[in-house]
C-alpha atoms as a PDB file:
ATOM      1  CA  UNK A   1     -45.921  17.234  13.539  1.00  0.00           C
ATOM      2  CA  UNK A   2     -43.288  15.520  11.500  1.00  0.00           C
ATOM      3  CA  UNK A   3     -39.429  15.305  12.199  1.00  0.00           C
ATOM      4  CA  UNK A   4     -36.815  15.518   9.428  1.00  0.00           C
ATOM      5  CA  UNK A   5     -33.466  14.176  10.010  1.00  0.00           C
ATOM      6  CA  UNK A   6     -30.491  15.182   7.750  1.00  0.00           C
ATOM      7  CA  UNK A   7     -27.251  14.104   7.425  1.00  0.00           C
ATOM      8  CA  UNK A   8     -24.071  16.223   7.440  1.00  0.00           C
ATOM      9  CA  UNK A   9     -24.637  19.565   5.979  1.00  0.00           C
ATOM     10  CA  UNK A  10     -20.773  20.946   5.837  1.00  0.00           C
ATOM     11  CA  UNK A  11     -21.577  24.107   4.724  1.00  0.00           C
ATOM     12  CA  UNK A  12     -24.416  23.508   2.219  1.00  0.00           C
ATOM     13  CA  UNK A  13     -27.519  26.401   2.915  1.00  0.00           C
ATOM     14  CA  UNK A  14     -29.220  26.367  -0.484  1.00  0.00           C
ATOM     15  CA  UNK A  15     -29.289  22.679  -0.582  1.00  0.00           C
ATOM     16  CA  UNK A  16     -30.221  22.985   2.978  1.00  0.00           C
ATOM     17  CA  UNK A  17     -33.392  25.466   1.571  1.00  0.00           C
ATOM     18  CA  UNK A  18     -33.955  23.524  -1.147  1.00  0.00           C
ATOM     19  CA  UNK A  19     -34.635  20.693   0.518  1.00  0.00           C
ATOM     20  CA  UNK A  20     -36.566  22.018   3.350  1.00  0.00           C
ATOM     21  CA  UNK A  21     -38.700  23.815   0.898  1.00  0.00           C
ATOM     22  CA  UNK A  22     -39.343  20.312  -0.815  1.00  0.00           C
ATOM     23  CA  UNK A  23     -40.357  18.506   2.535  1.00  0.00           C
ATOM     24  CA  UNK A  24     -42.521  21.828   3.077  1.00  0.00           C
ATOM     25  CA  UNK A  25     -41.271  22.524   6.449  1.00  0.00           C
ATOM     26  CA  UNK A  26     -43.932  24.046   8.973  1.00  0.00           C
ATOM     27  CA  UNK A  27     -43.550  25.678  12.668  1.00  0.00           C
ATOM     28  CA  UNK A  28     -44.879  22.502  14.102  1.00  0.00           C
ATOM     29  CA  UNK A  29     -42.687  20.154  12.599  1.00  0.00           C
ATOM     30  CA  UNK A  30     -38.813  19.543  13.665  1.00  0.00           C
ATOM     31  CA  UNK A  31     -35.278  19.091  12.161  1.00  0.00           C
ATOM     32  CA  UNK A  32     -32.763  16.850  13.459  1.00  0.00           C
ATOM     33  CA  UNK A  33     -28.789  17.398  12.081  1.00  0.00           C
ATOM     34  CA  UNK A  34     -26.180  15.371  12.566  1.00  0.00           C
ATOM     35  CA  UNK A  35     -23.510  17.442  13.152  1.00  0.00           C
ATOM     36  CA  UNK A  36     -20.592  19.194  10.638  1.00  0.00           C
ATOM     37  CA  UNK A  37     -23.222  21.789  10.298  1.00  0.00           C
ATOM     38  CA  UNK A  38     -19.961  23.561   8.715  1.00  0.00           C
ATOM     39  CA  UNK A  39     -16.467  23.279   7.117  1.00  0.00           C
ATOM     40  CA  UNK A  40     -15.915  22.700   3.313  1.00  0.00           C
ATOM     41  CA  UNK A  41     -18.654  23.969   1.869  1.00  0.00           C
ATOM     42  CA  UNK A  42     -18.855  27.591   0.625  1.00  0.00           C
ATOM     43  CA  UNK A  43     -21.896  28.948   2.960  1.00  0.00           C
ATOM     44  CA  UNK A  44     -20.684  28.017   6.273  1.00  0.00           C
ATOM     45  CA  UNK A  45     -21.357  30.900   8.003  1.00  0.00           C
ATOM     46  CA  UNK A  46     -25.193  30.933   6.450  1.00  0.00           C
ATOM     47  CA  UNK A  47     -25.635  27.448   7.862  1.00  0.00           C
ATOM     48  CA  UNK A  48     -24.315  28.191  11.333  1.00  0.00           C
ATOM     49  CA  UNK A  49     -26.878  31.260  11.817  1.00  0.00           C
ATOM     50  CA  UNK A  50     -30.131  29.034  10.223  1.00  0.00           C
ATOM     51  CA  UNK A  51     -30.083  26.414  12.018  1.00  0.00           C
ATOM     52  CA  UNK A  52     -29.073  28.385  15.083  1.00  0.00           C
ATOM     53  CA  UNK A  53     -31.945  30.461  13.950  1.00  0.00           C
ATOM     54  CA  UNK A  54     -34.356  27.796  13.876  1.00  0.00           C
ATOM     55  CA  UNK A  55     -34.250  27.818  17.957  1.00  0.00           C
ATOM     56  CA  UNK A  56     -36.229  24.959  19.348  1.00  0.00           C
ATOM     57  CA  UNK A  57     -36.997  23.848  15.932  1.00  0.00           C
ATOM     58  CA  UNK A  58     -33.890  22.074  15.641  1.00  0.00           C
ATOM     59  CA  UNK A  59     -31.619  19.435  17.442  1.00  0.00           C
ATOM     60  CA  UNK A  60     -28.226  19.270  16.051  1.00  0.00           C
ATOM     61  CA  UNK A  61     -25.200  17.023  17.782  1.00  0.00           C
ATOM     62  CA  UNK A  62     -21.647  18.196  17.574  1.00  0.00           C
ATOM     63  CA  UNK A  63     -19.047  16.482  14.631  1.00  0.00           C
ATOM     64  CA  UNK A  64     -15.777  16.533  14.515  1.00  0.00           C
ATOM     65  CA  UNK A  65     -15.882  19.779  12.011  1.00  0.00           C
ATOM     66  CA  UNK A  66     -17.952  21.783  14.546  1.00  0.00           C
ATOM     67  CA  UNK A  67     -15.567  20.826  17.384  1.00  0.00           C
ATOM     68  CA  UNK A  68     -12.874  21.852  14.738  1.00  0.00           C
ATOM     69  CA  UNK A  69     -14.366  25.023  14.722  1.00  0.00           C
ATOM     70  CA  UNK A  70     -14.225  25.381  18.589  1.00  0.00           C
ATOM     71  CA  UNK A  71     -10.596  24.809  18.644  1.00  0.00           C
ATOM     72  CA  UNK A  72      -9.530  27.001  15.815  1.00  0.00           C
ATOM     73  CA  UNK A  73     -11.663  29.497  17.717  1.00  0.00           C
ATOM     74  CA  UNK A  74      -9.196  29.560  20.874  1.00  0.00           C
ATOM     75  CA  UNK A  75      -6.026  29.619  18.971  1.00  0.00           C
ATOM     76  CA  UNK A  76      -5.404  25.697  18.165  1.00  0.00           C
ATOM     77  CA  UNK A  77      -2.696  25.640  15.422  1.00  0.00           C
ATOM     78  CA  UNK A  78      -4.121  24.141  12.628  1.00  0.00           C
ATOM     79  CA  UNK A  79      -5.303  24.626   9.196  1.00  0.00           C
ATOM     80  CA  UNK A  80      -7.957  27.270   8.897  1.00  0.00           C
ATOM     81  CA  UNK A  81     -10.133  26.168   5.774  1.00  0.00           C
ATOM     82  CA  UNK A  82     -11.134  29.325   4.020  1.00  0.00           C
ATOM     83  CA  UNK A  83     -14.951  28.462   4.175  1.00  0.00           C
ATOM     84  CA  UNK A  84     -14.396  28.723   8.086  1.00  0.00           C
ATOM     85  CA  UNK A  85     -12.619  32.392   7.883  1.00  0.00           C
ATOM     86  CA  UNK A  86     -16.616  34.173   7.412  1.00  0.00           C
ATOM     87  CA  UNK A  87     -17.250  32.624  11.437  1.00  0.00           C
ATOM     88  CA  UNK A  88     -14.161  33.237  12.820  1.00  0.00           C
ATOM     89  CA  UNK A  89     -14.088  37.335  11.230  1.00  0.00           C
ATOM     90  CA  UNK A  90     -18.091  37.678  11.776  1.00  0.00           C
ATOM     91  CA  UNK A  91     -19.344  40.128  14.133  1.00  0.00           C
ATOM     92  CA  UNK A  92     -21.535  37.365  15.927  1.00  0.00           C
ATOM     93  CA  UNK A  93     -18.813  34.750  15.798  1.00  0.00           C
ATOM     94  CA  UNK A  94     -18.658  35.273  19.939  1.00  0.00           C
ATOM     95  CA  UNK A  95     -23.036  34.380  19.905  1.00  0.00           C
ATOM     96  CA  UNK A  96     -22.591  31.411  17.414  1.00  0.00           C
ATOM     97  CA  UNK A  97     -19.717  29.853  18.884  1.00  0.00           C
ATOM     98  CA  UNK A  98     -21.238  30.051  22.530  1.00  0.00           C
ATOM     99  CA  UNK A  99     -24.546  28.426  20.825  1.00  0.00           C
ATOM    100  CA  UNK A 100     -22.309  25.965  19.201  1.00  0.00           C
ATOM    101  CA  UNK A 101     -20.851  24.686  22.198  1.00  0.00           C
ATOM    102  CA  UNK A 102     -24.310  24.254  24.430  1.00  0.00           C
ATOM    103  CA  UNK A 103     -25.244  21.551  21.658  1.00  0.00           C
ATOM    104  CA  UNK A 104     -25.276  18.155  22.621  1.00  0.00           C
ATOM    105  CA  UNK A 105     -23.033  15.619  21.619  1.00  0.00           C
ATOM    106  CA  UNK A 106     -25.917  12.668  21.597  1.00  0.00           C
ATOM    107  CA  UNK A 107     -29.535  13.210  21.411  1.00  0.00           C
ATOM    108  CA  UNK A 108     -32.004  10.489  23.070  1.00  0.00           C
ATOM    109  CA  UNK A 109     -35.592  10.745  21.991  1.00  0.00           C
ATOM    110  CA  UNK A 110     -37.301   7.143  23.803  1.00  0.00           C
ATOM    111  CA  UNK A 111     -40.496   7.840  22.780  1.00  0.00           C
ATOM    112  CA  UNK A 112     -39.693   7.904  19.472  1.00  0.00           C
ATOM    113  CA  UNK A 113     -37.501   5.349  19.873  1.00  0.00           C
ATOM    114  CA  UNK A 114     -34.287   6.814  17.837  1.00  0.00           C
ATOM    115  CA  UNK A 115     -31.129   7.829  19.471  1.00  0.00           C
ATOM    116  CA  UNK A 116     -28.675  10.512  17.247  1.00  0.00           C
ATOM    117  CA  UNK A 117     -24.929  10.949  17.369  1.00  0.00           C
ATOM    118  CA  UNK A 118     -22.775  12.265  14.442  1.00  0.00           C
ATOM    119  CA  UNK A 119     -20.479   9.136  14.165  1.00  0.00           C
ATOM    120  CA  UNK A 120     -22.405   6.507  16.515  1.00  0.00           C
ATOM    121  CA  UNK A 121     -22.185   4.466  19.353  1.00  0.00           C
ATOM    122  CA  UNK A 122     -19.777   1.707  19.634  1.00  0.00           C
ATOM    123  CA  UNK A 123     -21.098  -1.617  20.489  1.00  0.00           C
ATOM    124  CA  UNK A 124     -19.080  -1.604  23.528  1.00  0.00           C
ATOM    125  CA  UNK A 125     -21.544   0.922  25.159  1.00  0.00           C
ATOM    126  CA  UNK A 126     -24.502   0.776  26.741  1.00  0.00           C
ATOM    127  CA  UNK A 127     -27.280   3.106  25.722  1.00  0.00           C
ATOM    128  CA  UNK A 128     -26.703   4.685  29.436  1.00  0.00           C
ATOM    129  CA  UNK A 129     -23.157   4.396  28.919  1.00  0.00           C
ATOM    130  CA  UNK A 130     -23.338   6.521  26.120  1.00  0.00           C
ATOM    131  CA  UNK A 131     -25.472   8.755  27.448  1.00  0.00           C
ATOM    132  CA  UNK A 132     -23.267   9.058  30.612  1.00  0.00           C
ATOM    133  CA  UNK A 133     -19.698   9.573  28.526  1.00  0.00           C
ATOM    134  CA  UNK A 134     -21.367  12.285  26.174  1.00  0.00           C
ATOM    135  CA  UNK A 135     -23.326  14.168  29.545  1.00  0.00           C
ATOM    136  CA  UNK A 136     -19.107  14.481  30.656  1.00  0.00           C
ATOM    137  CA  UNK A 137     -18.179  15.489  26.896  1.00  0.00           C
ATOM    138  CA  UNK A 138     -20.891  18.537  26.856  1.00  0.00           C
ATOM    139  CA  UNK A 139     -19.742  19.787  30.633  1.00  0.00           C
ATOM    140  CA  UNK A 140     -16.033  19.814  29.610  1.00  0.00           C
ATOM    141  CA  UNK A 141     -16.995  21.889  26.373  1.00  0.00           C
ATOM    142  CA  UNK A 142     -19.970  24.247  28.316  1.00  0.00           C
ATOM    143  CA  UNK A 143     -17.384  24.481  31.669  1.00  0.00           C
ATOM    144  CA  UNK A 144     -14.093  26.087  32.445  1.00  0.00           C
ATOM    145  CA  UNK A 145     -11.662  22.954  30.587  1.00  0.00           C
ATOM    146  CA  UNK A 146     -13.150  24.214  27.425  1.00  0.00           C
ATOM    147  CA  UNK A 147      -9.920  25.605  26.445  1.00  0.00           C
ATOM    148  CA  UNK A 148      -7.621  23.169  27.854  1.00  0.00           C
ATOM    149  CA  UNK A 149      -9.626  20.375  26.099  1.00  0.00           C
ATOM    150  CA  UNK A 150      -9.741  22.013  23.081  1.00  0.00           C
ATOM    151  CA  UNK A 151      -5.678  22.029  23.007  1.00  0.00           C
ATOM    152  CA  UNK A 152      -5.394  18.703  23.802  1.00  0.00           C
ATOM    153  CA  UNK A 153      -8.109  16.937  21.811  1.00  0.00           C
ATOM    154  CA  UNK A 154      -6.776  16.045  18.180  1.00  0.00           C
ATOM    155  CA  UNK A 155      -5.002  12.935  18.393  1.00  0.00           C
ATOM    156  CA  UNK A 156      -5.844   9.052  17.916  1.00  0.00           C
ATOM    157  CA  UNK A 157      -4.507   7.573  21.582  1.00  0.00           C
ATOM    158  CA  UNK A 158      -5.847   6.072  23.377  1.00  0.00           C
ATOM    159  CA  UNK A 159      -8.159   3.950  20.399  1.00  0.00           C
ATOM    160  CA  UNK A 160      -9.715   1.704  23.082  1.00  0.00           C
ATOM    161  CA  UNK A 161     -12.114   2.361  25.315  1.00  0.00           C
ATOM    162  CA  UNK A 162     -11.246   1.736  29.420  1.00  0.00           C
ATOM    163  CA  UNK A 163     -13.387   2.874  31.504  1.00  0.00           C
ATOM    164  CA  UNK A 164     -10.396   3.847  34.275  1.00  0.00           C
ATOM    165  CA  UNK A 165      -9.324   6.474  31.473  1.00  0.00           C
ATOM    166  CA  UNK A 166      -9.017  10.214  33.212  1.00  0.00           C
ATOM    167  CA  UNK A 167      -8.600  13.673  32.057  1.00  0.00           C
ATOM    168  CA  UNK A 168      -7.404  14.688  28.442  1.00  0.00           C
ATOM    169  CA  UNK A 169      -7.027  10.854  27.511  1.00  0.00           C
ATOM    170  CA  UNK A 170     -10.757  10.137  28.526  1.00  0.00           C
ATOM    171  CA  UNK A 171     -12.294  13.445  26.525  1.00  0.00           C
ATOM    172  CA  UNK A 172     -10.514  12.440  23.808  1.00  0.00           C
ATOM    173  CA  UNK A 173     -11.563   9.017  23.539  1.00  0.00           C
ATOM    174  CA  UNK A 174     -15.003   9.995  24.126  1.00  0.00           C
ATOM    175  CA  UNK A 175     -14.719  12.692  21.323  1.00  0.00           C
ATOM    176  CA  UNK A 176     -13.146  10.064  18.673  1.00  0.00           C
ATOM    177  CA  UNK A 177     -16.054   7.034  19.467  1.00  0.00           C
ATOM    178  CA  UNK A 178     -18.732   9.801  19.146  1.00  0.00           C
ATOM    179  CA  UNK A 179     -17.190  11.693  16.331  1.00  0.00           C
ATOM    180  CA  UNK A 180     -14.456   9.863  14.166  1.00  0.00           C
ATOM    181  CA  UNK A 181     -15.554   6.648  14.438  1.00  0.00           C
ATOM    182  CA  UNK A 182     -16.083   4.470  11.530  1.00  0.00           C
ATOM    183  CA  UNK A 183     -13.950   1.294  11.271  1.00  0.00           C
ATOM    184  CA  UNK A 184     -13.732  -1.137  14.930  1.00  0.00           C
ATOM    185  CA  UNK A 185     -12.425  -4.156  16.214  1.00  0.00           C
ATOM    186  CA  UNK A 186     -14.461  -6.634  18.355  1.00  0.00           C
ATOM    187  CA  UNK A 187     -12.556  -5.259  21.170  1.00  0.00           C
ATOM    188  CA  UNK A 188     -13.673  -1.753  20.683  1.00  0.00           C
ATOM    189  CA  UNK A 189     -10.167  -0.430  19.085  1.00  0.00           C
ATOM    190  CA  UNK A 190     -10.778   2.470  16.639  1.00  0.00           C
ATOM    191  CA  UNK A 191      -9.238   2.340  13.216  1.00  0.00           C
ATOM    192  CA  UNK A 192      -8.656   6.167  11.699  1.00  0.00           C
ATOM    193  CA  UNK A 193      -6.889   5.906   8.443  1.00  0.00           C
ATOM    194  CA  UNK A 194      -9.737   3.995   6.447  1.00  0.00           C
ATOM    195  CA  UNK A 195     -12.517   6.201   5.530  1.00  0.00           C
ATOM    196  CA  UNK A 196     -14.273   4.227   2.101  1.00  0.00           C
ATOM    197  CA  UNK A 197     -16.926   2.263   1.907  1.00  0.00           C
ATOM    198  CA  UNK A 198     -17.529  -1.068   4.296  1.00  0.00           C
ATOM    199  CA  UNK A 199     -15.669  -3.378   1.895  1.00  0.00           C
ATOM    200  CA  UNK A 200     -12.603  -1.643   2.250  1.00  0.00           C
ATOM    201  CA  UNK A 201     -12.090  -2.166   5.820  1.00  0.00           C
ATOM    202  CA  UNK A 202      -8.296  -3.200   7.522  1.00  0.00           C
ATOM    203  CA  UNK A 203      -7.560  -6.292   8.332  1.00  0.00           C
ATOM    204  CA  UNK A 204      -8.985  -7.164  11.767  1.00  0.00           C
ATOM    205  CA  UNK A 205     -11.769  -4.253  11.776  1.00  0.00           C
ATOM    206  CA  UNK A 206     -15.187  -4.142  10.456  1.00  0.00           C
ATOM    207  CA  UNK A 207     -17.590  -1.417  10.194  1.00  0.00           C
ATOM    208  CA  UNK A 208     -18.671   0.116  13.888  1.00  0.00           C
ATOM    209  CA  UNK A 209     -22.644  -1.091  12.999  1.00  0.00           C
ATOM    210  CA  UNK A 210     -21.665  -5.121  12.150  1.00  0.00           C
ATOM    211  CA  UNK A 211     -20.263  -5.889  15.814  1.00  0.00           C
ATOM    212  CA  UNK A 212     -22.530  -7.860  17.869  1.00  0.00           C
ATOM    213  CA  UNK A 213     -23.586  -5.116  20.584  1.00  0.00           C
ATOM    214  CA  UNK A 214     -22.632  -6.131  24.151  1.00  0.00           C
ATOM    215  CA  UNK A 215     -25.686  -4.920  25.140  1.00  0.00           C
ATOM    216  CA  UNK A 216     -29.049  -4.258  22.989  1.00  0.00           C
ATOM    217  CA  UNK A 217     -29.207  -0.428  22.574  1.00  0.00           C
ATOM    218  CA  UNK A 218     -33.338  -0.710  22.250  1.00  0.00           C
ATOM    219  CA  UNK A 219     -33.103   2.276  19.863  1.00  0.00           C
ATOM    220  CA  UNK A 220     -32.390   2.878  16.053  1.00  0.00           C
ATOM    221  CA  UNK A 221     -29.331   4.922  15.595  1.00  0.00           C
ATOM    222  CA  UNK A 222     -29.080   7.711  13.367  1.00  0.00           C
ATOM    223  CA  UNK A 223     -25.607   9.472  12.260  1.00  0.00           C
ATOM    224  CA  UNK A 224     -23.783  10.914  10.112  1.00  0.00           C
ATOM    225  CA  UNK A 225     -20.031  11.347   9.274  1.00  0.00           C
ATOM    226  CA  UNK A 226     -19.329   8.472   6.848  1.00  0.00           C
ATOM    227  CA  UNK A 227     -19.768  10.054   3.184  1.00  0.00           C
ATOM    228  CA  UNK A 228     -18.482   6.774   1.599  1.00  0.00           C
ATOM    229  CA  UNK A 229     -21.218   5.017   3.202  1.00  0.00           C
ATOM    230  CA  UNK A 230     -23.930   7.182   1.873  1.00  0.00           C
ATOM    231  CA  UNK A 231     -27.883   7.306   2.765  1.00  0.00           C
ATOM    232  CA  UNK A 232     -27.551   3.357   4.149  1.00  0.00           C
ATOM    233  CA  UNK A 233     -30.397   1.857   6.099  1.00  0.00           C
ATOM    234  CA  UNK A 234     -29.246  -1.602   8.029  1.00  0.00           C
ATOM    235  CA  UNK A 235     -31.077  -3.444  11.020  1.00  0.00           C
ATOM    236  CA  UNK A 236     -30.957  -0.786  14.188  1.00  0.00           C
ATOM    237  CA  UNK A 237     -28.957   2.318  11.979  1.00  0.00           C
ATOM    238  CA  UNK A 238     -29.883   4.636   9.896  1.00  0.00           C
ATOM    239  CA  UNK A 239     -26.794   6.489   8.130  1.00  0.00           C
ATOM    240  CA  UNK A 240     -27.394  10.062   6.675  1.00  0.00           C
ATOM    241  CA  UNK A 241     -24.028  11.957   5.285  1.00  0.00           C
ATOM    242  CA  UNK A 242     -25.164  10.947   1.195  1.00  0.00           C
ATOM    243  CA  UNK A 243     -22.052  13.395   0.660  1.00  0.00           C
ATOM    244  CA  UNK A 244     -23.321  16.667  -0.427  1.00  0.00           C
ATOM    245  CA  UNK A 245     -20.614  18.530   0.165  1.00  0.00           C
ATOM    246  CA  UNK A 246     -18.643  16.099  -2.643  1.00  0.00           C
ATOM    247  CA  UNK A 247     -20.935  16.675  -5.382  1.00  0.00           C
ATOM    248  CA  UNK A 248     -23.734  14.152  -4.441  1.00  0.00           C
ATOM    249  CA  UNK A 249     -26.663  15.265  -2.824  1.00  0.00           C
ATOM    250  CA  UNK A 250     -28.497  16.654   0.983  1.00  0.00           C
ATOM    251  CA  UNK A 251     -30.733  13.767   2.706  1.00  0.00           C
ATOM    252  CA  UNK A 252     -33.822  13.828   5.082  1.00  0.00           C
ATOM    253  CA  UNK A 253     -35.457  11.007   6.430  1.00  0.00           C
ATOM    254  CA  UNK A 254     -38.954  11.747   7.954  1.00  0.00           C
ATOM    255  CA  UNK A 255     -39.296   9.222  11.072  1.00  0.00           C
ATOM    256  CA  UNK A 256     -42.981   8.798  11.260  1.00  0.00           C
ATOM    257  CA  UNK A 257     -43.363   6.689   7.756  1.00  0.00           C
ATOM    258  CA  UNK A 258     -39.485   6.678   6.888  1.00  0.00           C
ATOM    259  CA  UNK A 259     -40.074   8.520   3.656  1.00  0.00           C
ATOM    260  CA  UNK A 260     -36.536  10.357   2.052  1.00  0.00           C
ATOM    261  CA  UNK A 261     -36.241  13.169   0.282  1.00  0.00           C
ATOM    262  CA  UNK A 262     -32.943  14.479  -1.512  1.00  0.00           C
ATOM    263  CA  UNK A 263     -31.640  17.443  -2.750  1.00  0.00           C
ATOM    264  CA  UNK A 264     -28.930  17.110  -5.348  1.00  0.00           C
ATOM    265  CA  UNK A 265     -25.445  19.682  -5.006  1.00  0.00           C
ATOM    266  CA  UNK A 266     -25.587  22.964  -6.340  1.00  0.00           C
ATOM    267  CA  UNK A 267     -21.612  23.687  -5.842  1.00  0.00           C
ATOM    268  CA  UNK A 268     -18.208  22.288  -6.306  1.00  0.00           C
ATOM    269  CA  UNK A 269     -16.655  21.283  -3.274  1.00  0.00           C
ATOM    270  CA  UNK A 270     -13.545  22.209  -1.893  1.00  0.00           C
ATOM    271  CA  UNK A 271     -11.009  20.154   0.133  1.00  0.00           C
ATOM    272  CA  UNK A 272     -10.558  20.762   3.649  1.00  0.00           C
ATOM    273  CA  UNK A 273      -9.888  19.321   7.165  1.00  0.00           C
ATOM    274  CA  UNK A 274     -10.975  15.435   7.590  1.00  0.00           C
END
């Protein structure tokens, strides 16, 4: 059995085929996403339902796109990207929504000894931390503060991390660490405005990966979410969004002999929500 990890997919199915077909896919093996299944790419809805589809097969974490998704879903007032207008009018849009939501929002696997979020884990955290804060993440969006979260979770306050944060403020925080997250301070303040490559971080912040981790995680990290960045391997993180949804091309990385496989873009992209 081998497992495939791929970075964001945002809407791209025949890359998604393509590239399965190229790693030659069996039952046996699995497929770990991570996250912004949709959004921006023109075959949204097709992703949604295959890798829904896939069942057991697959392990996918929640991005900020998919959560996106969830809000537009219950009437959040903001921009509805045309590529997201095929969920939201199809006739299983209830099914896949409800599936969307029971994913988690970090997947542990010790014995492989890889741990999976779609933007990371700060270095603030502990591994059981992290795992605690996303456990309280996936009951709010499975339980009856769905809704209310969902209303109240764009925004960039707080942008540091205390653990005496409650309600809204807390979900949110949690929800920008594990799914905005790119540039940090040593502190553990989030930076939201920069989104290019490492060099071109603000004054004060550096990358989320280059801070000295409070506490050794014991795990390589794989995510997603940082297009700029591209496929990037660096000690204890593997990064996975190589930007297909730009024009560049759909990544796996097989984690028994860390062998890659791309597949290049078959469509122009189209702007949409960040």
């Amino acid at each position: 059995m081998a497992t495939y990890v791929i970075g964001d997919l945002q809407g791209c199915y025949s890359e998604l085929i393509k590239l399965l077909d190229q790693v030659g896919l069996n039952q046996e093996d699995q497929v770990w996403f991570t996250g912004d299944l949709i959004n921006r790419g023109p075959e949204s809805l097709e992703t949604l339902r295959f890798v829904r589809d896939l069942g057991s097969q697959a392990v996918t974490v929640l991005g900020n796109h998919d959560l996106h998704l969830l809000a537009l879903s219950v009437g959040v007032d903001r921009k509805i990207h045309p590529t997201l207008e095929p969920i939201l009018q199809a006739k299983d849009c209830d099914e896949l929504l409800h599936w969307l939501k029971h994913q988690p929002v970090l997947h542990d696997d010790k014995d492989k000894g890889f741990v999976m979020t779609h933007a990371g884990i700060p270095h603030i955290w502990s591994l059981k931390q992290a795992r605690t804060l996303a456990q309280e993440l996936e009951q709010v969006l499975q339980g009856q503060e769905c809704e209310a979260f969902l209303h109240q979770m764009y925004g960039n306050q707080p942008d540091l991390w205390r653990d005496d944060l409650r309600g809204m403020d807390r979900f949110r925080a949690i929800t920008n660490y594990f799914t905005r997250m790119r540039f940090i301070t040593e502190a553990g303040q989030l930076e939201f405005k920069g989104n290019g490559p490492p060099d071109t971080a603000p004054d004060g912040f550096s990358p989320w990966f280059r801070q000295p981790r409070r506490t050794p995680l014991k795990r390589i990290q794989l995510f997603g979410h940082w297009a700029a960045l591209g496929f990037h391997r660096e000690h204890q993180i593997i990064a996975l969004d190589s930007g297909c949804v730009w024009g560049n091309t759909l990544t796996a990385y097989r984690l028994e002999d860390a062998c890659v496989f791309t597949q290049a873009c078959l469509h122009s992209q189209t702007a949409g929500e960040t």
